[in-house]
N, C-alpha and C. Protein backbone atom coordinates (compact mmCIF):
# COMPACT_ATOMS: atom_id res chain seq x y z
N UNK A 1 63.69 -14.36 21.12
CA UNK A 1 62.40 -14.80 20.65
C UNK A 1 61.30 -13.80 21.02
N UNK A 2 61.56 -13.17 22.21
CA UNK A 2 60.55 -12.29 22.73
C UNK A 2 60.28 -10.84 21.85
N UNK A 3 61.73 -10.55 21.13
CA UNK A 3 61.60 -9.98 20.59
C UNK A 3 61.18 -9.34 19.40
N UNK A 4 61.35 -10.22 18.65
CA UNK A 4 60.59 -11.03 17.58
C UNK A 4 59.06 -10.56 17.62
N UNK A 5 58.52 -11.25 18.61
CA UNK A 5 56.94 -10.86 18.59
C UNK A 5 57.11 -9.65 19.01
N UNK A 6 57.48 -8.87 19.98
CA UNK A 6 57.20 -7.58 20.32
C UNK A 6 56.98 -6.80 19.04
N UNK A 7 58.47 -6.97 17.66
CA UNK A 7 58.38 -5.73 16.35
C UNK A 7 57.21 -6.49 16.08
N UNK A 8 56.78 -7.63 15.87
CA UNK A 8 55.57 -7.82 14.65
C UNK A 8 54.32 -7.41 15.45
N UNK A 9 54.17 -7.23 16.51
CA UNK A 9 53.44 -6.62 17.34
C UNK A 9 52.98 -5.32 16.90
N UNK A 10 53.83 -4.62 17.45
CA UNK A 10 54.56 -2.96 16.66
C UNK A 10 54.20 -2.74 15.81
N UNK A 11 54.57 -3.79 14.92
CA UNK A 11 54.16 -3.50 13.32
C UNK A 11 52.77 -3.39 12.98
N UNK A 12 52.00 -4.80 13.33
CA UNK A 12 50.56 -4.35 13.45
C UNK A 12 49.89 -3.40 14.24
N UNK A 13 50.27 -3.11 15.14
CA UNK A 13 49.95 -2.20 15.49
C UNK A 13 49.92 -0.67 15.00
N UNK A 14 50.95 -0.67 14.26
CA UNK A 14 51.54 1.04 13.94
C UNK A 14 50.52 1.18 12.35
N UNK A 15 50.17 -0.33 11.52
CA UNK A 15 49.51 -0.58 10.66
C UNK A 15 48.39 -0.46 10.88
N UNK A 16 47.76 -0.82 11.86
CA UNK A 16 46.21 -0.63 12.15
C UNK A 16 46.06 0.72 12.59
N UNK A 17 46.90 1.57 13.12
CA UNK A 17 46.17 3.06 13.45
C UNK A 17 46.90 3.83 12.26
N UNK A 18 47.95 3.47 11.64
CA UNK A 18 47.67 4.31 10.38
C UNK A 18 46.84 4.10 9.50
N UNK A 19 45.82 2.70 9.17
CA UNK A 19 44.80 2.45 8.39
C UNK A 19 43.61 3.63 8.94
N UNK A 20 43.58 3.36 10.28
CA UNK A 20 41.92 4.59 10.88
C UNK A 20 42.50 5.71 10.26
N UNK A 21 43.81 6.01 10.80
CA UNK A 21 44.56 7.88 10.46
C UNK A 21 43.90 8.03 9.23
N UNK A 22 44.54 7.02 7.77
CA UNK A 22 43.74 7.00 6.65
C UNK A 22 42.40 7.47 6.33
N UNK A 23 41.92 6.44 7.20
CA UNK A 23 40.39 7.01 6.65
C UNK A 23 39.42 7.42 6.95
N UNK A 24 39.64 8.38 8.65
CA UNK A 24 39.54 9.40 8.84
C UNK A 24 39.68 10.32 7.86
N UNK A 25 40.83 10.83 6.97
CA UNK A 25 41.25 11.67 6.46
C UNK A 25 40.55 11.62 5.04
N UNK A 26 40.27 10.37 4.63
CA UNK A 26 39.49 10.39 3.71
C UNK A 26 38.11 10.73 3.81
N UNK A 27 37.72 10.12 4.51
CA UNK A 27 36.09 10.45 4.89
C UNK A 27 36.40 12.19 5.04
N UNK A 28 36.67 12.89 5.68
CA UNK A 28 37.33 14.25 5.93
C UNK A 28 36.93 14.71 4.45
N UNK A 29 37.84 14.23 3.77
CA UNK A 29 38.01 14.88 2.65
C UNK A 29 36.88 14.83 1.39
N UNK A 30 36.29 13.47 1.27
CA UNK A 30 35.13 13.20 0.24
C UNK A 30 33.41 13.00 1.25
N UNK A 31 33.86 13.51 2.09
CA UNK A 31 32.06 13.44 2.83
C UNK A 31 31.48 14.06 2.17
N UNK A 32 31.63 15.41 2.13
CA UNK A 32 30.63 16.64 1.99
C UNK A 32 30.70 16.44 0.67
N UNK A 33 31.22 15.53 -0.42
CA UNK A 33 30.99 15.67 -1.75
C UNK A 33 29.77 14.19 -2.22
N UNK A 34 30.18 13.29 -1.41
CA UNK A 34 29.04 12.32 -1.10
C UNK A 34 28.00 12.66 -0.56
N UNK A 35 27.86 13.40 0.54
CA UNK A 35 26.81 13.93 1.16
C UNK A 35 26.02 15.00 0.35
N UNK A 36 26.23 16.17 -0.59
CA UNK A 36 25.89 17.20 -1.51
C UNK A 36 25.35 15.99 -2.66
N UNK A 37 25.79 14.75 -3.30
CA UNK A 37 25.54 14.16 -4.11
C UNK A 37 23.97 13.50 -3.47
N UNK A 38 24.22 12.60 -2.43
CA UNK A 38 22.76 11.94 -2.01
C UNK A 38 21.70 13.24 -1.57
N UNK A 39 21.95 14.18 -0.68
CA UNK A 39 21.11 15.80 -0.76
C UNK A 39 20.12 16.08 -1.98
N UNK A 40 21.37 16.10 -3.28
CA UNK A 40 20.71 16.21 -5.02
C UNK A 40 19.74 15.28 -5.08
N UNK A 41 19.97 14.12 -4.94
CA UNK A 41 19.12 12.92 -5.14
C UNK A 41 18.17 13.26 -4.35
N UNK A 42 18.19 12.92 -3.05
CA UNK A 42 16.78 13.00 -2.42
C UNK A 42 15.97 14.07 -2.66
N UNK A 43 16.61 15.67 -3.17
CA UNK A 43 15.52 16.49 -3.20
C UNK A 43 15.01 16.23 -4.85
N UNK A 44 15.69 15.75 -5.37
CA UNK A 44 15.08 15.38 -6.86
C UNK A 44 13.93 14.30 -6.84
N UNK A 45 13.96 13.23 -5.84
CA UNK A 45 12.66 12.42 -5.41
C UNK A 45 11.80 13.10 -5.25
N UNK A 46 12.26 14.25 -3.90
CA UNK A 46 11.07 14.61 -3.49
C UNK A 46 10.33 15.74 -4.57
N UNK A 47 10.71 16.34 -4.77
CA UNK A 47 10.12 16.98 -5.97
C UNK A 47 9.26 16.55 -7.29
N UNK A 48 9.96 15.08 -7.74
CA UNK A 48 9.04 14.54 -8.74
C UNK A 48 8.16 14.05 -7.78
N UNK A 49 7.99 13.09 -6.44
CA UNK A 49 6.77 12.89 -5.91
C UNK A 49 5.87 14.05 -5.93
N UNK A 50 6.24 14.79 -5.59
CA UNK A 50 5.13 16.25 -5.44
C UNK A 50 4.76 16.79 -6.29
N UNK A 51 5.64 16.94 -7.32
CA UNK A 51 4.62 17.22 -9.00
C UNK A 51 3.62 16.20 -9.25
N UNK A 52 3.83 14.63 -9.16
CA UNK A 52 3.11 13.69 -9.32
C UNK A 52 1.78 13.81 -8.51
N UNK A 53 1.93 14.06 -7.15
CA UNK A 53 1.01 14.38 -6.41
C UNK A 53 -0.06 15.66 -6.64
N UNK A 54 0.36 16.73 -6.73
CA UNK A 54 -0.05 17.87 -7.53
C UNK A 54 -0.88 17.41 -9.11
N UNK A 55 -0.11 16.75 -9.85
CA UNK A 55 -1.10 16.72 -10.65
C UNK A 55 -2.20 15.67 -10.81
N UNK A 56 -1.88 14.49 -9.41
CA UNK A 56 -3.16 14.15 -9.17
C UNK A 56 -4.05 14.93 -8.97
N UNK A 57 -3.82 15.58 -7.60
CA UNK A 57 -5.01 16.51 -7.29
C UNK A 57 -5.62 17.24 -7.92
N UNK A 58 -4.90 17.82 -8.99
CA UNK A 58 -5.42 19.10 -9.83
C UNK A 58 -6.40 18.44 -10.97
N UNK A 59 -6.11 16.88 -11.22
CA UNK A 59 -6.60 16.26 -12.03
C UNK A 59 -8.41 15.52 -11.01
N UNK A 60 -8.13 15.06 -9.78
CA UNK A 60 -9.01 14.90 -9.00
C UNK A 60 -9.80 16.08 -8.58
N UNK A 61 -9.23 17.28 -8.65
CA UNK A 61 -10.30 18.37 -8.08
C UNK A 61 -10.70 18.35 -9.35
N UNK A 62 -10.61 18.24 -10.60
CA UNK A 62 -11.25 18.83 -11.57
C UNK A 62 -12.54 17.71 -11.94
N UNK A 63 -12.28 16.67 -11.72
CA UNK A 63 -12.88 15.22 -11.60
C UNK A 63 -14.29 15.38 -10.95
N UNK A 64 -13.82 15.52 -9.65
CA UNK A 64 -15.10 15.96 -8.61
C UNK A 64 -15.40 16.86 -8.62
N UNK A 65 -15.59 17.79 -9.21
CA UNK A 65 -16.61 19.50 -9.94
C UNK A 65 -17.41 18.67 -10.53
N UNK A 66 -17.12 18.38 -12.07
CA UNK A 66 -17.88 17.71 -12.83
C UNK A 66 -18.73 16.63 -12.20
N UNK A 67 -18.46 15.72 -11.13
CA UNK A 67 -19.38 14.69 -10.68
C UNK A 67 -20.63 15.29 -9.41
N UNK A 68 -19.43 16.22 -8.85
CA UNK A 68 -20.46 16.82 -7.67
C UNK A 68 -21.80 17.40 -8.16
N UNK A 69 -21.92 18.30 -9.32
CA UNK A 69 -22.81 18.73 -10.10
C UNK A 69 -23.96 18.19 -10.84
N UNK A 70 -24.00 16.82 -10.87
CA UNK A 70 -25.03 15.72 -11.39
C UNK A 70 -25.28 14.65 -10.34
N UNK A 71 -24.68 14.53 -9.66
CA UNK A 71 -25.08 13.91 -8.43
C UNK A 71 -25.78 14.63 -7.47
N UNK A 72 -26.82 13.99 -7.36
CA UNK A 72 -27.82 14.28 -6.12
C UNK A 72 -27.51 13.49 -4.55
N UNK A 73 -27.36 14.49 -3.88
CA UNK A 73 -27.06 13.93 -2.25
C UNK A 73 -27.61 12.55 -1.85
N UNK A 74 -27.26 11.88 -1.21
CA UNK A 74 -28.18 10.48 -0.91
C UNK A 74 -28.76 10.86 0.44
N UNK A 75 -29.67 10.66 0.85
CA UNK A 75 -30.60 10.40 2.12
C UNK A 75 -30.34 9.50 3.00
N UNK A 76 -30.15 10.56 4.54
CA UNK A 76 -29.25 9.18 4.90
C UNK A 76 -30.55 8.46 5.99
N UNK A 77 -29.98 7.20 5.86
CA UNK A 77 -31.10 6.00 6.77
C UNK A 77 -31.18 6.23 7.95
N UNK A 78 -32.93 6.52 8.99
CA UNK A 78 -32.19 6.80 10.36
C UNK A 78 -32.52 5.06 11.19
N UNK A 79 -31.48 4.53 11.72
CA UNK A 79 -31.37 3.70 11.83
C UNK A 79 -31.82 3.26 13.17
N UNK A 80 -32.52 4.14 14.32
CA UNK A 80 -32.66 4.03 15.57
C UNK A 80 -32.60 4.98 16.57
N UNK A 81 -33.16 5.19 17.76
CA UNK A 81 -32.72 6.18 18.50
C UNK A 81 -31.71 5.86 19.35
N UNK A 82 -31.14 6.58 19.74
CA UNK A 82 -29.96 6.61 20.62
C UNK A 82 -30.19 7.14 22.35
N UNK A 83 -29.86 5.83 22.47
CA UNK A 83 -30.28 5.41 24.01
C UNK A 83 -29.08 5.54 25.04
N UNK A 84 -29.20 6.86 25.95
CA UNK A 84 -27.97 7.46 27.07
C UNK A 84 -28.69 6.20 28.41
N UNK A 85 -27.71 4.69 28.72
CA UNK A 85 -28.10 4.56 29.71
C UNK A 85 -27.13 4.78 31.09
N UNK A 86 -27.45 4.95 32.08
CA UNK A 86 -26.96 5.34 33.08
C UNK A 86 -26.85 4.54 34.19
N UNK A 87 -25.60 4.47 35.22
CA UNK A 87 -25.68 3.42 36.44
C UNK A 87 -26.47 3.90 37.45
N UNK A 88 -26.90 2.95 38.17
CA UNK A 88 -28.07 3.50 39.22
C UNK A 88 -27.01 2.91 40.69
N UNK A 89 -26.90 3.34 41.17
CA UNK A 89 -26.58 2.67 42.76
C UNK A 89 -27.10 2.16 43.43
């Protein structure tokens, strides 16, 4: 009877570290082609963000030329003097 459990023992056992052996060897083998795939992707984000961004700005600097030029500065309010007080001992 003892024996019995010992092979099915064995068995799972010899099954569960050839499953890791597996896929170790897989990961091994398809990383760097998963990894080169998400790489593509993210620099393709980042790139359309930054064109997007870019042609905000280029569209905002051109924005504020035209407004800076008809706008007159505002005057600013003086609201009070500014009072340094100090501890006395």
């Amino acid at each position: 009877m003892q024996f019995v459990y010992m092979t099915s023992f064995l068995r799972t056992l010899i099954i569960i570290i050839s499953i890791i052996l597996l896929l170790r060897f897989v990961t091994r083998v398809f990383m760097p082609y998963v990894l080169r795939y998400l790489m593509k992707k993210s620099e393709e984000q980042i790139n359309k963000k930054f064109n997007e961004f870019n042609q905000q700005n280029n569209k905002n600097s051109y924005d504020t030329t035209n407004q800076t030029n008809n706008v007159k500065p505002k005057e600013k309010k003086k609201v009070g003097e500014y009072i340094d007080f100090e501890e006395i001992d």
